[in-house]
PDB file of N, CA and C in Angstrom:
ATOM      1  N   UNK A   1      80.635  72.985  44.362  1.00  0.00           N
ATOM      2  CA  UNK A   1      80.554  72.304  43.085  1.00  0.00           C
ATOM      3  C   UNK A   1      80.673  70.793  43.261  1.00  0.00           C
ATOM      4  N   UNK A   2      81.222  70.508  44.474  1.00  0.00           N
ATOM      5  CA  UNK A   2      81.510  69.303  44.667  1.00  0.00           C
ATOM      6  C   UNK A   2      79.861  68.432  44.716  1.00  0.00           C
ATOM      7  N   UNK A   3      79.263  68.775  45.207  1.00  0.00           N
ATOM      8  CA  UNK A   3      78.178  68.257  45.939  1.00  0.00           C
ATOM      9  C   UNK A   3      77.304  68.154  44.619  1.00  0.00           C
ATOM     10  N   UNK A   4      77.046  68.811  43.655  1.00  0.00           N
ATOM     11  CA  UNK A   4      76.659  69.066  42.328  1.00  0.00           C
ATOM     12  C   UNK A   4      76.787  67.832  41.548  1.00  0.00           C
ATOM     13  N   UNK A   5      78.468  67.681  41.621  1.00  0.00           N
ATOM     14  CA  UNK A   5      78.922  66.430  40.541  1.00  0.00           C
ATOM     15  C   UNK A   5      78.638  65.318  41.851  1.00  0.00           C
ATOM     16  N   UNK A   6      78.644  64.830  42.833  1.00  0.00           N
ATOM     17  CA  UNK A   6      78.280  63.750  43.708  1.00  0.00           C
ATOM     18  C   UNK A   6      76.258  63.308  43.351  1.00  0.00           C
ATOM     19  N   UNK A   7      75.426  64.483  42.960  1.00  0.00           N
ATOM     20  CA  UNK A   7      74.018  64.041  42.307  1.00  0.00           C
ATOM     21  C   UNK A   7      74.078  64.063  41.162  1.00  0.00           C
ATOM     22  N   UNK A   8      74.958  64.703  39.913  1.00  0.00           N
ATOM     23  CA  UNK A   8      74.924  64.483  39.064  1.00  0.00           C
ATOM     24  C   UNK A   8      75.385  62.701  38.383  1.00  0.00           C
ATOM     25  N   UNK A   9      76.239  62.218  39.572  1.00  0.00           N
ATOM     26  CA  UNK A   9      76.607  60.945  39.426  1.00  0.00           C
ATOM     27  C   UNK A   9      75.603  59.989  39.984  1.00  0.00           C
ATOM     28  N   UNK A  10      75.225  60.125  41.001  1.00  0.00           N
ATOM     29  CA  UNK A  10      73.781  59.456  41.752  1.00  0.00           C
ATOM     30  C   UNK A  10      73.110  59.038  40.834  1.00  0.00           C
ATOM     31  N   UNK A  11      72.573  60.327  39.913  1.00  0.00           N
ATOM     32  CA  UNK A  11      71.661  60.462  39.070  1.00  0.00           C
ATOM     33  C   UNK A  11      71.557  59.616  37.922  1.00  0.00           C
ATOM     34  N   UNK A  12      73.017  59.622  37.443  1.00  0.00           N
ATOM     35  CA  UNK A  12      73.253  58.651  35.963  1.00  0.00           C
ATOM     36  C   UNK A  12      73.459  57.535  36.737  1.00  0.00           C
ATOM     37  N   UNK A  13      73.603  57.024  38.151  1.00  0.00           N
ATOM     38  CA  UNK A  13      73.731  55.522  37.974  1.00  0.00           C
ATOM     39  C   UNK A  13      72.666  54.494  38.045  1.00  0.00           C
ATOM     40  N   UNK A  14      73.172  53.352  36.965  1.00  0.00           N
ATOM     41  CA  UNK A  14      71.716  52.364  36.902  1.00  0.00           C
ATOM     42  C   UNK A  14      72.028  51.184  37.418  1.00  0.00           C
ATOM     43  N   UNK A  15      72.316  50.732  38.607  1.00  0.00           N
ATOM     44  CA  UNK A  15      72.561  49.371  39.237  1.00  0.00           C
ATOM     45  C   UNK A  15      71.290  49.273  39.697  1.00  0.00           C
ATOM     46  N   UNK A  16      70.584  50.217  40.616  1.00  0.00           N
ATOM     47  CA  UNK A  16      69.448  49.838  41.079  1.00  0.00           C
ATOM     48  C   UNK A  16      68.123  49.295  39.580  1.00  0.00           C
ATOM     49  N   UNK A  17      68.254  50.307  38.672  1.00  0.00           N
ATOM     50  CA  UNK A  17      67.271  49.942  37.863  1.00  0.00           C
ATOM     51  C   UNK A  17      67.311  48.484  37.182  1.00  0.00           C
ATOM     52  N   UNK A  18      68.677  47.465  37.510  1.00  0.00           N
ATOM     53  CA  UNK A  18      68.725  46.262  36.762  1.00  0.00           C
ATOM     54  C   UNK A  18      68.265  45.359  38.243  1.00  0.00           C
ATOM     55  N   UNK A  19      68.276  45.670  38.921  1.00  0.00           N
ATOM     56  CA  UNK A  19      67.987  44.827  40.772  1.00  0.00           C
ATOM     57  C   UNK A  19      66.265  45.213  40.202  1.00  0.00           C
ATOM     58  N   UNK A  20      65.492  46.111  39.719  1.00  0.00           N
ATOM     59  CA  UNK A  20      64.000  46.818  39.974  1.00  0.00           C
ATOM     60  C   UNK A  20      63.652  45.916  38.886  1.00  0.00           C
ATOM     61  N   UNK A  21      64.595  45.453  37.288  1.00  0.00           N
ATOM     62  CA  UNK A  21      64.146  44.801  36.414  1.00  0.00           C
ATOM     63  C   UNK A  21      63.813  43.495  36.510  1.00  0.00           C
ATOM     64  N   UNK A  22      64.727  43.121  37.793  1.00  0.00           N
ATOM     65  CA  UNK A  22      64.862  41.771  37.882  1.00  0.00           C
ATOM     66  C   UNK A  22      63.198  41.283  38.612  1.00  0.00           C
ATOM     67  N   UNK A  23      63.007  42.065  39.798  1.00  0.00           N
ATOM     68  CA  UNK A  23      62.240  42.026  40.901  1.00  0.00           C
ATOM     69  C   UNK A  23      61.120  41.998  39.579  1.00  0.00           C
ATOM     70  N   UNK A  24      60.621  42.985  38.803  1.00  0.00           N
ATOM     71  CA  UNK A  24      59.233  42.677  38.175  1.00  0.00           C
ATOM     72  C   UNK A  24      59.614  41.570  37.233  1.00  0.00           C
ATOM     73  N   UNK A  25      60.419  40.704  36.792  1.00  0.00           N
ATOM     74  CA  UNK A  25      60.182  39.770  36.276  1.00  0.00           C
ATOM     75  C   UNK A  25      60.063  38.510  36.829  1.00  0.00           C
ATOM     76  N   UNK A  26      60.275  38.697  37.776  1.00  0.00           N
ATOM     77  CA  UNK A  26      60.323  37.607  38.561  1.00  0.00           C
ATOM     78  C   UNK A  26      59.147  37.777  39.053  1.00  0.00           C
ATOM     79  N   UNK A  27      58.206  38.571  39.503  1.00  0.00           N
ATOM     80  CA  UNK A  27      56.733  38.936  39.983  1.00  0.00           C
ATOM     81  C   UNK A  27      56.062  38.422  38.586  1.00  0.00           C
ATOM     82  N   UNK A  28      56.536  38.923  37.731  1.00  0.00           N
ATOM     83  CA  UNK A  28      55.549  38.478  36.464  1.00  0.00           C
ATOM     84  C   UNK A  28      55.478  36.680  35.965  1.00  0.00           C
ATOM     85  N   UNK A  29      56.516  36.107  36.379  1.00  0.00           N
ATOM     86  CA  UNK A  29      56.737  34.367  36.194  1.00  0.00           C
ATOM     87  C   UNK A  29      56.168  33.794  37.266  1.00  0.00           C
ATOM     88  N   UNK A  30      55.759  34.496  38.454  1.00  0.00           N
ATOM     89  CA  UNK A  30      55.415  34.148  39.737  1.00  0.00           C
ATOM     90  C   UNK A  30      53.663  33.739  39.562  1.00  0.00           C
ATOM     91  N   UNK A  31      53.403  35.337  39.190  1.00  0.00           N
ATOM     92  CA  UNK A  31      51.685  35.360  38.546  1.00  0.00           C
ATOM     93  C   UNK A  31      51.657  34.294  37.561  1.00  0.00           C
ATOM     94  N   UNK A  32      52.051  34.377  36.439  1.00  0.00           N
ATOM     95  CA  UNK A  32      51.696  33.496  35.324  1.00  0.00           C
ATOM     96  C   UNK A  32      51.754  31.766  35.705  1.00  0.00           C
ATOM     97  N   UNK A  33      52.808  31.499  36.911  1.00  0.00           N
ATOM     98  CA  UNK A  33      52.690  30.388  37.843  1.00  0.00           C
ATOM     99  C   UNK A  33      51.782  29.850  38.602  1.00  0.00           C
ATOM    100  N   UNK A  34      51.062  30.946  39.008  1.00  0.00           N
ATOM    101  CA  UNK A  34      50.061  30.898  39.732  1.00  0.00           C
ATOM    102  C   UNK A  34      48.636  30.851  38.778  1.00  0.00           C
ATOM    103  N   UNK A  35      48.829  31.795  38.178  1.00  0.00           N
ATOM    104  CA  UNK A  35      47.395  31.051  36.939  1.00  0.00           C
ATOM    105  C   UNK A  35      47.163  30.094  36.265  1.00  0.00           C
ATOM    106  N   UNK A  36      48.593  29.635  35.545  1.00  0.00           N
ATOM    107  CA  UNK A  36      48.746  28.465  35.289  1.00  0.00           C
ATOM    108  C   UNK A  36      48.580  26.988  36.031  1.00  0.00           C
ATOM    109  N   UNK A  37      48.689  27.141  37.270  1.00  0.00           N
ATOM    110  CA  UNK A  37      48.341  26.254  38.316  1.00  0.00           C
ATOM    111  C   UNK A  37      46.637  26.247  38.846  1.00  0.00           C
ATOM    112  N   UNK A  38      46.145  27.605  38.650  1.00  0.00           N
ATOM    113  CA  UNK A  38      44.959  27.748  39.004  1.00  0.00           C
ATOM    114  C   UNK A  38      43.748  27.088  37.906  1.00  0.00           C
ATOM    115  N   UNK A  39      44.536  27.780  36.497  1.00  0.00           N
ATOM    116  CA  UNK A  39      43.726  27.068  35.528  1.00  0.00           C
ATOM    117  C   UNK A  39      43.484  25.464  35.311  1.00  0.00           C
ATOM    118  N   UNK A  40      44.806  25.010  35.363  1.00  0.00           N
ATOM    119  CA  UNK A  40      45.309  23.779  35.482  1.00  0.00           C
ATOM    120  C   UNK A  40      45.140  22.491  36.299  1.00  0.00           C
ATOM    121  N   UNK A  41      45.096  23.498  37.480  1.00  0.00           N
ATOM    122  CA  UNK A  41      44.443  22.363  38.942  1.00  0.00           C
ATOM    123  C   UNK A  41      43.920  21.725  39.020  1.00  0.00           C
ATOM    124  N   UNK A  42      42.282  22.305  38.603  1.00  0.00           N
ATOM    125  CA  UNK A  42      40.726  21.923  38.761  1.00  0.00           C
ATOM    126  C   UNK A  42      41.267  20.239  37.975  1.00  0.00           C
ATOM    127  N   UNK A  43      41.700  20.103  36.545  1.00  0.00           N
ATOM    128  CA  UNK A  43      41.752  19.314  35.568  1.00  0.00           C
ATOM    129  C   UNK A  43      42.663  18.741  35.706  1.00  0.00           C
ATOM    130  N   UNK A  44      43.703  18.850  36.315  1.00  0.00           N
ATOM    131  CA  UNK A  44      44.317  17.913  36.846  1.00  0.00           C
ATOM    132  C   UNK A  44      43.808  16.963  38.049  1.00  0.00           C
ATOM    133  N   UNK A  45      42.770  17.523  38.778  1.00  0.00           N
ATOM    134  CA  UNK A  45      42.832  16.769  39.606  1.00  0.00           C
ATOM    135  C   UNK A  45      41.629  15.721  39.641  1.00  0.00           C
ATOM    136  N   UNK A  46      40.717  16.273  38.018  1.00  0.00           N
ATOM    137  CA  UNK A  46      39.796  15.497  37.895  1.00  0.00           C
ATOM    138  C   UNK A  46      40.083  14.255  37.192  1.00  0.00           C
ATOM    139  N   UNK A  47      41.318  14.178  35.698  1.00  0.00           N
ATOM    140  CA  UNK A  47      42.032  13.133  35.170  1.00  0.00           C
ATOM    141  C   UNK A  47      42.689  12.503  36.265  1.00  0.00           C
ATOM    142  N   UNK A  48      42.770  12.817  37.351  1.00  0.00           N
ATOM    143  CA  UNK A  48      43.781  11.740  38.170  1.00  0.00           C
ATOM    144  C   UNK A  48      42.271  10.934  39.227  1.00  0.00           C
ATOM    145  N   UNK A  49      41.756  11.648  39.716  1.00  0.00           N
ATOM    146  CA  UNK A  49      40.783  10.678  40.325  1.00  0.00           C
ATOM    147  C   UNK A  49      39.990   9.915  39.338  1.00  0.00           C
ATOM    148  N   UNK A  50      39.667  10.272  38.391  1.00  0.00           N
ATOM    149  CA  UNK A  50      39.188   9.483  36.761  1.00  0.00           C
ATOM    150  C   UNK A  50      40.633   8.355  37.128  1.00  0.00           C
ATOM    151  N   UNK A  51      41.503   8.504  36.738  1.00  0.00           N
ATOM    152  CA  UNK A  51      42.360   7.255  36.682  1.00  0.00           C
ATOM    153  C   UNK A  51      42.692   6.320  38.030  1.00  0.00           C
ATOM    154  N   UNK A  52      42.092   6.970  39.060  1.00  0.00           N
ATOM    155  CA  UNK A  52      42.601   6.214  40.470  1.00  0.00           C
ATOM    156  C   UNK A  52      40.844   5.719  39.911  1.00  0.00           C
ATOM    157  N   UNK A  53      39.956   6.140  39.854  1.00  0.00           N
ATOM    158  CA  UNK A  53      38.516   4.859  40.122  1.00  0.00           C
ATOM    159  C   UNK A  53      38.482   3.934  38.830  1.00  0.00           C
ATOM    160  N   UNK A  54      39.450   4.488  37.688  1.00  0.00           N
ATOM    161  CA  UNK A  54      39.587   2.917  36.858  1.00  0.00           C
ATOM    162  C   UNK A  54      40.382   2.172  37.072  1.00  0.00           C
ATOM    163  N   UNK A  55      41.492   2.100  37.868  1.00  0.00           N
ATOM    164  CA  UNK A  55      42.422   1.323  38.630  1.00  0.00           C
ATOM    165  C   UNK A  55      41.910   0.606  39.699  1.00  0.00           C
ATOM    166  N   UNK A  56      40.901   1.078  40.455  1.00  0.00           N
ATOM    167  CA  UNK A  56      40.264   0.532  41.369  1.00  0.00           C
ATOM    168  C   UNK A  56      39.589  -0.778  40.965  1.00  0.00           C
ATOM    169  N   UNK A  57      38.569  -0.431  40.226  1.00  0.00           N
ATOM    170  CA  UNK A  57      37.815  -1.102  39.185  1.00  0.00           C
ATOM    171  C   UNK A  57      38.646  -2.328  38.803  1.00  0.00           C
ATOM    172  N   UNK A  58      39.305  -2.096  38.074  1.00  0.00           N
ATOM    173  CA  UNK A  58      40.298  -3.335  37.176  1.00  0.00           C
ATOM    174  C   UNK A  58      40.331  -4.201  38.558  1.00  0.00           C
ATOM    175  N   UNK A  59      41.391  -3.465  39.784  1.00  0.00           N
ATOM    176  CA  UNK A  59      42.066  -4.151  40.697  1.00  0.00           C
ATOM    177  C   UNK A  59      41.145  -5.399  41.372  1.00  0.00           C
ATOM    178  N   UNK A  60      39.402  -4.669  41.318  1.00  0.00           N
ATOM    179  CA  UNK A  60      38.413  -5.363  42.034  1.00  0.00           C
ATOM    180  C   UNK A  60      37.610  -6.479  40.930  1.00  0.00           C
ATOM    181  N   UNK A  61      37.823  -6.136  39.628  1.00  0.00           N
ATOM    182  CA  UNK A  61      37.228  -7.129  39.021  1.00  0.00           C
ATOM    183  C   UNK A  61      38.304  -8.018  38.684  1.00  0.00           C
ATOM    184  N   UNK A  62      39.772  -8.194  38.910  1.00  0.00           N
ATOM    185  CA  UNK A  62      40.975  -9.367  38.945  1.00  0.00           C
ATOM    186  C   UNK A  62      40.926 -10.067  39.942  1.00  0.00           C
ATOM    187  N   UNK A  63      40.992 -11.467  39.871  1.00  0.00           N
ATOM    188  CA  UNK A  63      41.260 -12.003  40.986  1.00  0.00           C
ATOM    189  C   UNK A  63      42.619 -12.004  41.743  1.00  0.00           C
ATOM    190  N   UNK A  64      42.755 -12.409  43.023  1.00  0.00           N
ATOM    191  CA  UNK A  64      44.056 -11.970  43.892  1.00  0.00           C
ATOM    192  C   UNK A  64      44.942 -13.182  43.498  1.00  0.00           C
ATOM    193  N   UNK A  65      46.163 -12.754  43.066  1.00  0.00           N
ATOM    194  CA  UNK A  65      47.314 -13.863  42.973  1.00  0.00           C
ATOM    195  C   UNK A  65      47.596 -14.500  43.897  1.00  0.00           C
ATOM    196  N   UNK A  66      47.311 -14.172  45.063  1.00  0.00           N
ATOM    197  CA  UNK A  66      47.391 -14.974  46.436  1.00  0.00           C
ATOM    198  C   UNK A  66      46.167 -16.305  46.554  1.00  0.00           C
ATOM    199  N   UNK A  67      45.550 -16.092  46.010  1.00  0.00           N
ATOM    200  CA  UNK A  67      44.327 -17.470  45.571  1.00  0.00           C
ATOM    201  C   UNK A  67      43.707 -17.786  46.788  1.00  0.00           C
ATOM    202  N   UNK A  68      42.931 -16.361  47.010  1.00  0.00           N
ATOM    203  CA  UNK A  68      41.863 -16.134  48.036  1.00  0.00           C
ATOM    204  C   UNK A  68      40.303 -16.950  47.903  1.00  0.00           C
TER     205      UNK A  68
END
């Protein structure tokens, strides 16, 4: 009988199922990280070279404070 109530206790315990809850949420913030970065990327990286060749621009049509 002993061995009975030792799986009957196995059975009801839920430590592992809050460690299994954790693991898919953390998989699920991981993905949505990753799409969000994927979606995001492309356009980020086109507003920033857009702003590095109008910086350029300005820098080349100012003259140099050094009085070249």
């Amino acid at each position: 009988m002993q061995m009975f109530e030792r799986i009957t206790t196995f059975m009801k315990d839920q430590d592992g199922a809050v460690t299994v809850d954790w693991v898919v949420l953390t998989a699920a913030i991981v993905g949505l990280a990753i799409s969000a970065y994927t979606i995001l990327g492309g356009q980020t990286m086109d507003l920033v070279e857009t702003a590095s060749t109008s910086i350029d621009a300005r820098q080349d049509a100012t003259p140099s404070a050094a009085g070249d």
